[in-house]
N, C-alpha and C. Protein backbone atom coordinates (compact mmCIF):
# COMPACT_ATOMS: atom_id res chain seq x y z
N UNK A 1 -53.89 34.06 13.33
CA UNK A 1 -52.45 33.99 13.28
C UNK A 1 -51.88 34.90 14.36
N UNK A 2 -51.06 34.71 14.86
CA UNK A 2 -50.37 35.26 16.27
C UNK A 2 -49.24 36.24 15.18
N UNK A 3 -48.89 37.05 16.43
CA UNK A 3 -48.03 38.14 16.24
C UNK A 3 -46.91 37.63 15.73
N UNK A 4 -46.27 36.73 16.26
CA UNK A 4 -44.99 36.08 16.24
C UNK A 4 -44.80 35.26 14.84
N UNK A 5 -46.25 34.36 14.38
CA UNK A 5 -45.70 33.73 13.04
C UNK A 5 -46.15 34.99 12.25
N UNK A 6 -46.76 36.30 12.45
CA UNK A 6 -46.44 37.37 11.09
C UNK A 6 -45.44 37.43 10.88
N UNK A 7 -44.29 38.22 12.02
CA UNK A 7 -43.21 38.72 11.88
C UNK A 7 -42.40 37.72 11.31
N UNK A 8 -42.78 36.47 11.82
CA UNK A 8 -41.62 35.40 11.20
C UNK A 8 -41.92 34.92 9.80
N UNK A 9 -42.77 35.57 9.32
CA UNK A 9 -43.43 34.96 8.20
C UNK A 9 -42.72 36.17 7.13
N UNK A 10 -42.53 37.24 7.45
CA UNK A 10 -42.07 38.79 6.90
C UNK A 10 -40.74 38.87 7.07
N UNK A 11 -39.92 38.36 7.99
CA UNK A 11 -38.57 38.16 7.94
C UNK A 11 -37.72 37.67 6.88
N UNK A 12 -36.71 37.95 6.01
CA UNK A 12 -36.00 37.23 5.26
C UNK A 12 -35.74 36.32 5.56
N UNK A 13 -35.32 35.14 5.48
CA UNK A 13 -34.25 33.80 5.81
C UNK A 13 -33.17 34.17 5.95
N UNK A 14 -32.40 34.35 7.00
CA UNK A 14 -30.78 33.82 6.70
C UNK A 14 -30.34 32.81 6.47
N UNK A 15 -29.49 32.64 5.36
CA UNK A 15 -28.83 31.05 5.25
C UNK A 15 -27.78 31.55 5.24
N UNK A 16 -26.66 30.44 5.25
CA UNK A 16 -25.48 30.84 5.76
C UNK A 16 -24.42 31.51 4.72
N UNK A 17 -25.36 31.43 3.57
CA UNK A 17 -24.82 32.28 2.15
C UNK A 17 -24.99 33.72 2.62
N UNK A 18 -26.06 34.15 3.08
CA UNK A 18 -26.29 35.52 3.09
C UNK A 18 -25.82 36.12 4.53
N UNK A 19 -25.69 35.33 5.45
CA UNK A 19 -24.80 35.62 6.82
C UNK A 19 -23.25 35.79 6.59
N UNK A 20 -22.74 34.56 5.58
CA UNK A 20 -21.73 34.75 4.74
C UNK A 20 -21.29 36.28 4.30
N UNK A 21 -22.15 36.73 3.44
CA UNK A 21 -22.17 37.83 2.60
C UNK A 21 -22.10 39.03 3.61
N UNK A 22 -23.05 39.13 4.33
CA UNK A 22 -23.50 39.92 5.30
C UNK A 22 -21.88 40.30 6.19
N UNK A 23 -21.57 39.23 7.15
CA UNK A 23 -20.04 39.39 7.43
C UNK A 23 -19.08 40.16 6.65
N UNK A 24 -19.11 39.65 5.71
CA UNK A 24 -17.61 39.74 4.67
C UNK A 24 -17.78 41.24 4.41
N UNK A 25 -18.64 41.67 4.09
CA UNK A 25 -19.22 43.00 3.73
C UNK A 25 -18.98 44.12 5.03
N UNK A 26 -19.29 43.38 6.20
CA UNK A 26 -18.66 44.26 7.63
C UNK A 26 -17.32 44.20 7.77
N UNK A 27 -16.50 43.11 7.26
CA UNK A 27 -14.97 43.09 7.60
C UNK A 27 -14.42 44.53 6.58
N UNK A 28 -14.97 43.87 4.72
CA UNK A 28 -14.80 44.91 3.65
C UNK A 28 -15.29 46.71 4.67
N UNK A 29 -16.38 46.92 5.04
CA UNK A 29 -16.01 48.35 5.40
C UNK A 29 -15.43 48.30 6.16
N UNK A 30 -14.94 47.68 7.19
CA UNK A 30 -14.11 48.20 8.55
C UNK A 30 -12.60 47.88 8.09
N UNK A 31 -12.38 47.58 6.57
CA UNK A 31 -10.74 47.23 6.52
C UNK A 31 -10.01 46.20 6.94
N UNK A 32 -10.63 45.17 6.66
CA UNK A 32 -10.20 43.66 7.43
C UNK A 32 -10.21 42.93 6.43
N UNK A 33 -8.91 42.55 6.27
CA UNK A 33 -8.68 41.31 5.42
C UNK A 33 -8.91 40.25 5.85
N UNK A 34 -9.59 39.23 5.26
CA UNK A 34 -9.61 38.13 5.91
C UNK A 34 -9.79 36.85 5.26
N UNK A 35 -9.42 35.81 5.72
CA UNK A 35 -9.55 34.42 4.23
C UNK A 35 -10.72 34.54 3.76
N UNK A 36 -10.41 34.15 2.26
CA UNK A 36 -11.44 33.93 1.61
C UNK A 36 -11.88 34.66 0.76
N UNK A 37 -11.57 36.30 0.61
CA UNK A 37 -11.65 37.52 0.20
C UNK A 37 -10.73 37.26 -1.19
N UNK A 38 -11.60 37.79 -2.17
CA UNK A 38 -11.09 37.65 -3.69
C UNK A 38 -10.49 39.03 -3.59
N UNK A 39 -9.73 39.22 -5.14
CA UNK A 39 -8.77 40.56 -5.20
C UNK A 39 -9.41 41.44 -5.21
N UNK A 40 -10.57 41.93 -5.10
CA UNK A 40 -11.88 42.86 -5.47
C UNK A 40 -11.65 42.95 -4.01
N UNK A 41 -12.33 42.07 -3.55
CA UNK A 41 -12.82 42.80 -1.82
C UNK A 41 -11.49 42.64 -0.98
N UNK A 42 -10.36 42.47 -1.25
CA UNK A 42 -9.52 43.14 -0.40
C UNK A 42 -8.93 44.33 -1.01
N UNK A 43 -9.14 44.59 -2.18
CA UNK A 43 -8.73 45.94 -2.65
C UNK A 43 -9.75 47.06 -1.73
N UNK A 44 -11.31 46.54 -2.04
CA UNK A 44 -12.00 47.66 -1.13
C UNK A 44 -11.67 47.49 0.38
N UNK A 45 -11.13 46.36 0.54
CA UNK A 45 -10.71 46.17 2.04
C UNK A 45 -9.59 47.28 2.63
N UNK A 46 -9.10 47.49 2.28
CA UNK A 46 -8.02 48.09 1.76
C UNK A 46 -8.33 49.89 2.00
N UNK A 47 -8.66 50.26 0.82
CA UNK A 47 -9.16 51.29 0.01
C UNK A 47 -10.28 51.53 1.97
N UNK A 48 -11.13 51.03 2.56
CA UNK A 48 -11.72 51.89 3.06
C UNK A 48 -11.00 51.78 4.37
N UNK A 49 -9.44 51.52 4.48
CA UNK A 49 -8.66 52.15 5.63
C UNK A 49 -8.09 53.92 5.17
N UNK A 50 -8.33 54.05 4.06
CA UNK A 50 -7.73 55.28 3.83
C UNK A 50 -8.29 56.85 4.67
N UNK A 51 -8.03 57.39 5.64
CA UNK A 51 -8.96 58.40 6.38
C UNK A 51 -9.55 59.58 5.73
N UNK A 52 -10.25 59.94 5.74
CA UNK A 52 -10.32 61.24 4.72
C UNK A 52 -9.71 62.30 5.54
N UNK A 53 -9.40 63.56 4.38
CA UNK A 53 -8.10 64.22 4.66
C UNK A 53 -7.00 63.65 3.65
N UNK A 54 -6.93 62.34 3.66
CA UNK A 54 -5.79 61.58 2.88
C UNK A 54 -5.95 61.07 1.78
N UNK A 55 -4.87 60.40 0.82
CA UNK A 55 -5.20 59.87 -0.24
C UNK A 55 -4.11 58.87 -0.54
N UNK A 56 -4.20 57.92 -1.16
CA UNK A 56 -3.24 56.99 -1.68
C UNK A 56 -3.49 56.94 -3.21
N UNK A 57 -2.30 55.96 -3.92
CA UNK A 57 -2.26 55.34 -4.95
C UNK A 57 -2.63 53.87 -5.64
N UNK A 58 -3.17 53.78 -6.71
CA UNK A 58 -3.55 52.63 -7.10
C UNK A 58 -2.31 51.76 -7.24
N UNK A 59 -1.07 52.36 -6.97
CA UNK A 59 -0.19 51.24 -7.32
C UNK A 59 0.17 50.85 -5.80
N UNK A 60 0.11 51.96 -4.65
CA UNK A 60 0.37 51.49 -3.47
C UNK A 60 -0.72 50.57 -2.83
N UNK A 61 -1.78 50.91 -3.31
CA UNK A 61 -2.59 49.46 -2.94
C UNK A 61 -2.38 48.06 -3.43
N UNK A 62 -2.35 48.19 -4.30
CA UNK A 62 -1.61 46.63 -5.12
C UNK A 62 -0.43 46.36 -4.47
N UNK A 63 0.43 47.74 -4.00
CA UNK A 63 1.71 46.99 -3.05
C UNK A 63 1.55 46.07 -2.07
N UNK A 64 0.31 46.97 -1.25
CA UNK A 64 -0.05 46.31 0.17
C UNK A 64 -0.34 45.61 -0.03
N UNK A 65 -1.00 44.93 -1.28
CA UNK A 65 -1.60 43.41 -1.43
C UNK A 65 -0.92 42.32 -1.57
N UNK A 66 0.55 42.89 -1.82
CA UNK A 66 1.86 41.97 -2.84
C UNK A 66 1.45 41.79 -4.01
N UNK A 67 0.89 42.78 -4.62
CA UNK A 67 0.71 42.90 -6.32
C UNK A 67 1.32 43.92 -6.90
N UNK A 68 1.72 44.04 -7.68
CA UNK A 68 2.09 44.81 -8.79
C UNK A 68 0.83 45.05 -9.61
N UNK A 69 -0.55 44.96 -9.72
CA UNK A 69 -1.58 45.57 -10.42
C UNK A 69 -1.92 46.57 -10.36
N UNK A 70 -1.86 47.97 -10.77
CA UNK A 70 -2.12 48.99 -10.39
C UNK A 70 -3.59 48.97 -11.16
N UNK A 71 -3.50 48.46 -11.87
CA UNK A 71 -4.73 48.46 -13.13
C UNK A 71 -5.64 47.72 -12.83
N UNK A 72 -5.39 46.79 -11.62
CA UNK A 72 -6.87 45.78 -11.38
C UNK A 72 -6.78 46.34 -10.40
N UNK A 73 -6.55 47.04 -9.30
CA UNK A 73 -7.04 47.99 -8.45
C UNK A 73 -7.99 48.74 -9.20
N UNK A 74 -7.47 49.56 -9.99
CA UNK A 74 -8.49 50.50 -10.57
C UNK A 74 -9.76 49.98 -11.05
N UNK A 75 -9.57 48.30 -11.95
CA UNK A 75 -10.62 48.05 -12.09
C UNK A 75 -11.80 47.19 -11.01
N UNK A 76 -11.04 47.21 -10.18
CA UNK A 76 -12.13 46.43 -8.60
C UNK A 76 -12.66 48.16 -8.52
N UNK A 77 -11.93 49.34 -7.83
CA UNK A 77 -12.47 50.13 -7.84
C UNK A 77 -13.10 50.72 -8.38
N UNK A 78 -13.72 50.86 -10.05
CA UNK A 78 -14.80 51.21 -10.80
C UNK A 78 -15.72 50.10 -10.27
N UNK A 79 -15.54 48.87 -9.73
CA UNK A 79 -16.44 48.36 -9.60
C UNK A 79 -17.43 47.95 -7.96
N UNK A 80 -16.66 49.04 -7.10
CA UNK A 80 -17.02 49.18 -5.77
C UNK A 80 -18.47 49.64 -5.30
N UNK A 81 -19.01 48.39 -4.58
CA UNK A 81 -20.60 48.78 -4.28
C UNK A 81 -20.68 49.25 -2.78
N UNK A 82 -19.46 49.40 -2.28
CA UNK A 82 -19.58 50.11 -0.73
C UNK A 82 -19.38 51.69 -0.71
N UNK A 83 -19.37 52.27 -1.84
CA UNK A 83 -18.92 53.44 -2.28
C UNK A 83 -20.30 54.43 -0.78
N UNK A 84 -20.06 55.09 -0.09
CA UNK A 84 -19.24 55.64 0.12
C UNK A 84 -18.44 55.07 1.20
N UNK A 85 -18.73 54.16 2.19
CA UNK A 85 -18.24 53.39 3.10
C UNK A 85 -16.73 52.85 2.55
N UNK A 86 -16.52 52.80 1.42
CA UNK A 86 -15.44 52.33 0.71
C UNK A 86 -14.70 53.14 -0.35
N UNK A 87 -13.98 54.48 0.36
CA UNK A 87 -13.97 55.29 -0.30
C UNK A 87 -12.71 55.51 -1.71
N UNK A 88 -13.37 54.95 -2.57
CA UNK A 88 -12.75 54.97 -3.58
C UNK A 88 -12.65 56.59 -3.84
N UNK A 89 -12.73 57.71 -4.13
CA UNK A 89 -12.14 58.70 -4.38
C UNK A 89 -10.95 59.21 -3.89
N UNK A 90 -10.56 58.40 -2.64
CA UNK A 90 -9.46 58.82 -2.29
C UNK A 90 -8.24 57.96 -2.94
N UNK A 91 -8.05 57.17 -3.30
CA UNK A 91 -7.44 57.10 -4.89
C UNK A 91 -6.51 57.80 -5.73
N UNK A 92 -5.63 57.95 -5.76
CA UNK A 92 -5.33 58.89 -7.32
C UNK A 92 -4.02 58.15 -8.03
N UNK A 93 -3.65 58.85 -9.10
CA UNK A 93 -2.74 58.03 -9.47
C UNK A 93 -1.18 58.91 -8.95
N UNK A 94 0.04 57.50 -9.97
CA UNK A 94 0.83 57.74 -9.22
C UNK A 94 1.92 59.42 -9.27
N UNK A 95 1.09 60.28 -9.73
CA UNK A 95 1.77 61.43 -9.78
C UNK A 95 0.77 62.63 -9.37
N UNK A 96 -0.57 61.77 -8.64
CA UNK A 96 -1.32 62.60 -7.75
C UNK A 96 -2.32 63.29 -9.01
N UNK A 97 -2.33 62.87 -10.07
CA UNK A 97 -3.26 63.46 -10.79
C UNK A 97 -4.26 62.01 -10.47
N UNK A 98 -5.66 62.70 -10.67
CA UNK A 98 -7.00 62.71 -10.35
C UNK A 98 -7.84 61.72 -11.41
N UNK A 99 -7.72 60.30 -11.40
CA UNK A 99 -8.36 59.32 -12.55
C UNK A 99 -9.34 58.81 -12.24
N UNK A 100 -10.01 57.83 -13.01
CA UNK A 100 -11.36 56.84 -12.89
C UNK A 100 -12.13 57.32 -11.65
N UNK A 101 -13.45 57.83 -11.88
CA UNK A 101 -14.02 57.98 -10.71
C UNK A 101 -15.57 58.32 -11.67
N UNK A 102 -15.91 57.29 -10.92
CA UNK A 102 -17.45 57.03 -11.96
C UNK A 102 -18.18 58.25 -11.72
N UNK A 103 -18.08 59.25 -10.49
CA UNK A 103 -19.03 60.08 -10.23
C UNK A 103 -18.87 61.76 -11.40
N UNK A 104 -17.66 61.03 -11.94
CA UNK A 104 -16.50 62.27 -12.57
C UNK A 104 -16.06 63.08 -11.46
N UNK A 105 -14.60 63.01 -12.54
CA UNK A 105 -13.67 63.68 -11.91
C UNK A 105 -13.25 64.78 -11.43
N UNK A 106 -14.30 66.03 -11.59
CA UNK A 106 -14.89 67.38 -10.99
C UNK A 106 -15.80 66.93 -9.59
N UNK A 107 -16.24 65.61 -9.76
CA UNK A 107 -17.08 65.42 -8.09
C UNK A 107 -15.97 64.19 -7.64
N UNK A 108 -14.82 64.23 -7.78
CA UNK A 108 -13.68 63.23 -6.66
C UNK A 108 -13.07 64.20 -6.25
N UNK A 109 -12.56 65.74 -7.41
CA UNK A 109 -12.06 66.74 -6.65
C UNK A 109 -12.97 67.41 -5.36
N UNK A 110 -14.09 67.33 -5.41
CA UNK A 110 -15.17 68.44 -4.81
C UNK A 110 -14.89 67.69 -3.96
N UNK A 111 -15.18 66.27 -3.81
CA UNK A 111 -15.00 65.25 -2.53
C UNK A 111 -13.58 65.54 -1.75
N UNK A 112 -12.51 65.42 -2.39
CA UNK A 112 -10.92 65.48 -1.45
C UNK A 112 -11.06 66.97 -1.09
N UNK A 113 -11.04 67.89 -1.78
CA UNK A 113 -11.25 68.77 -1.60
C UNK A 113 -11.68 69.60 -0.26
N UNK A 114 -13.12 68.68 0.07
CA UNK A 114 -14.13 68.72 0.83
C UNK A 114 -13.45 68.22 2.84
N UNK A 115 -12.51 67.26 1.77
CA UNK A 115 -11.83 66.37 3.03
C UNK A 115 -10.54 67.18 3.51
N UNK A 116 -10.52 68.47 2.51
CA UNK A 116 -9.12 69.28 3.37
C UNK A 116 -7.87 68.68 2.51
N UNK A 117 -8.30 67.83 1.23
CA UNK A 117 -7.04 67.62 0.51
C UNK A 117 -6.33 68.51 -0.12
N UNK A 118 -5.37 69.00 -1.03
CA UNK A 118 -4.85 70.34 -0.93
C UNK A 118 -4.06 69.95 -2.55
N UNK A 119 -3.91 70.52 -3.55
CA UNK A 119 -4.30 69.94 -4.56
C UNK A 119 -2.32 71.46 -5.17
N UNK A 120 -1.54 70.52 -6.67
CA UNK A 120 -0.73 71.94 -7.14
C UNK A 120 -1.31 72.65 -8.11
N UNK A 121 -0.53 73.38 -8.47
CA UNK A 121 -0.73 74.35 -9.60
C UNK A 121 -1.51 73.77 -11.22
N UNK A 122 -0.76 72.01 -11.50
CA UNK A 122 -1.16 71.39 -12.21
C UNK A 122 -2.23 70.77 -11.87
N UNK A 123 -3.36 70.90 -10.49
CA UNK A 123 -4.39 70.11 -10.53
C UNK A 123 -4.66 68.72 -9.96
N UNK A 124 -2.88 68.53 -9.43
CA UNK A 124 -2.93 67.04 -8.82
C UNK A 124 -2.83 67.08 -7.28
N UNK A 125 -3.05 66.32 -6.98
CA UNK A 125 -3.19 66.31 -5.32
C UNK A 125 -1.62 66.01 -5.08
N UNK A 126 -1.32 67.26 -4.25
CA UNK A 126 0.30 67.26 -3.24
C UNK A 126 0.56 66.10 -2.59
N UNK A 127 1.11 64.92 -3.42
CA UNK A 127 1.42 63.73 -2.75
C UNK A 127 2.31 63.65 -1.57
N UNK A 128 2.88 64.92 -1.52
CA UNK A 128 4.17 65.19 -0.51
C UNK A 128 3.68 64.80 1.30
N UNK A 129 1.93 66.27 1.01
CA UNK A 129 1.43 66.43 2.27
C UNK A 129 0.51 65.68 2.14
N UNK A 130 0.20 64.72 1.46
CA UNK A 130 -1.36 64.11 1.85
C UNK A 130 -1.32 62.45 1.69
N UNK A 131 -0.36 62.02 1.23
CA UNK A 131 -0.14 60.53 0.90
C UNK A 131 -0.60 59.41 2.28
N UNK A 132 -1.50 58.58 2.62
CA UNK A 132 -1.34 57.52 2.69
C UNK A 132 -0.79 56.51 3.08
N UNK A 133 -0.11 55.88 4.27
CA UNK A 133 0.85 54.66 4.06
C UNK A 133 0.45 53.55 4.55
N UNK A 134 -0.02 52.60 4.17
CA UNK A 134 -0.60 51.28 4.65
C UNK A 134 0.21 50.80 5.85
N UNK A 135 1.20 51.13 5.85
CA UNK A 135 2.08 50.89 6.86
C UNK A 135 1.90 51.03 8.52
C-alpha cells in the first residue's frame, strides 16, 4: 500500500454536512451572522463579538437579534459549546448582577475580573463603565 492511500484511508470524509458544520462554526466564533443560523447560533454569534474588558446583557442581545427573549438568550447560552471562543461570561443581567454561568458564578467573576471588569459595592458589574453596544 503506498503512502498516499494510508493517509487517505485515515482521513475523515468531508461531506458537505460536516463542511456545512465546520463553516457555520467559523462564522459562530468570528461573530457572523449568516442565513441559515437558528436562534442558538446567532445568539453565540453574537455573544462572541463581545471584547473582553466588556460585558453586555441578556436582554441587549435579544435586542440585537429583534427579540425581546432575554430568557432564550440565557438558555442558548447555558447551552454554548464554543465556550471559550464564545464568551458567554461576559453576559450579565440587566442590573449588572452576575447570573447562569455553568462554571459558577465565583469563576465568571474571576473571569471579568481577570478581563479588567470593575465590579460595585453590591457585587454587580458597573454597567455605566463597562457595557457593550452592538451598535
Amino acid at each position: 500500500m503506498s503512502t498516499l492511500q494510508t493517509t487517505h484511508e485515515t482521513t475523515p470524509e468531508r461531506t458537505p454536512e460536516t463542511t456545512h458544520e465546520s463553516t457555520l462554526t467559523s462564522h459562530i466564533k468570528r461573530g457572523e451572522l449568516v442565513a441559515g443560523m437558528n436562534f442558538h447560533q446567532r445568539v453565540w454569534a453574537m455573544t462572541a463579538r463581545i471584547p473582553a474588558g466588556r460585558v453586555t446583557t441578556y436582554a441587549a442581545v435579544a435586542a440585537a437579534l429583534g427579540s425581546r427573549g432575554a430568557r432564550a438568550v440565557g438558555q442558548a447560552l447555558n447551552r454554548n459549546p464554543y465556550a471559550p471562543a464564545v464568551p458567554c461570561h461576559r453576559v450579565v443581567g440587566s442590573d449588572g448582577r452576575l447570573t447562569g454561568f455553568a462554571g459558577g458564578l465565583a469563576k465568571k467573576r474571576d473571569l471579568l475580573a481577570e478581563e479588567g471588569v470593575g465590579f460595585n459595592a453590591a457585587g454587580r458589574v458597573a454597567l455605566a463603565d463597562y457595557a457593550w453596544d452592538f451598535k
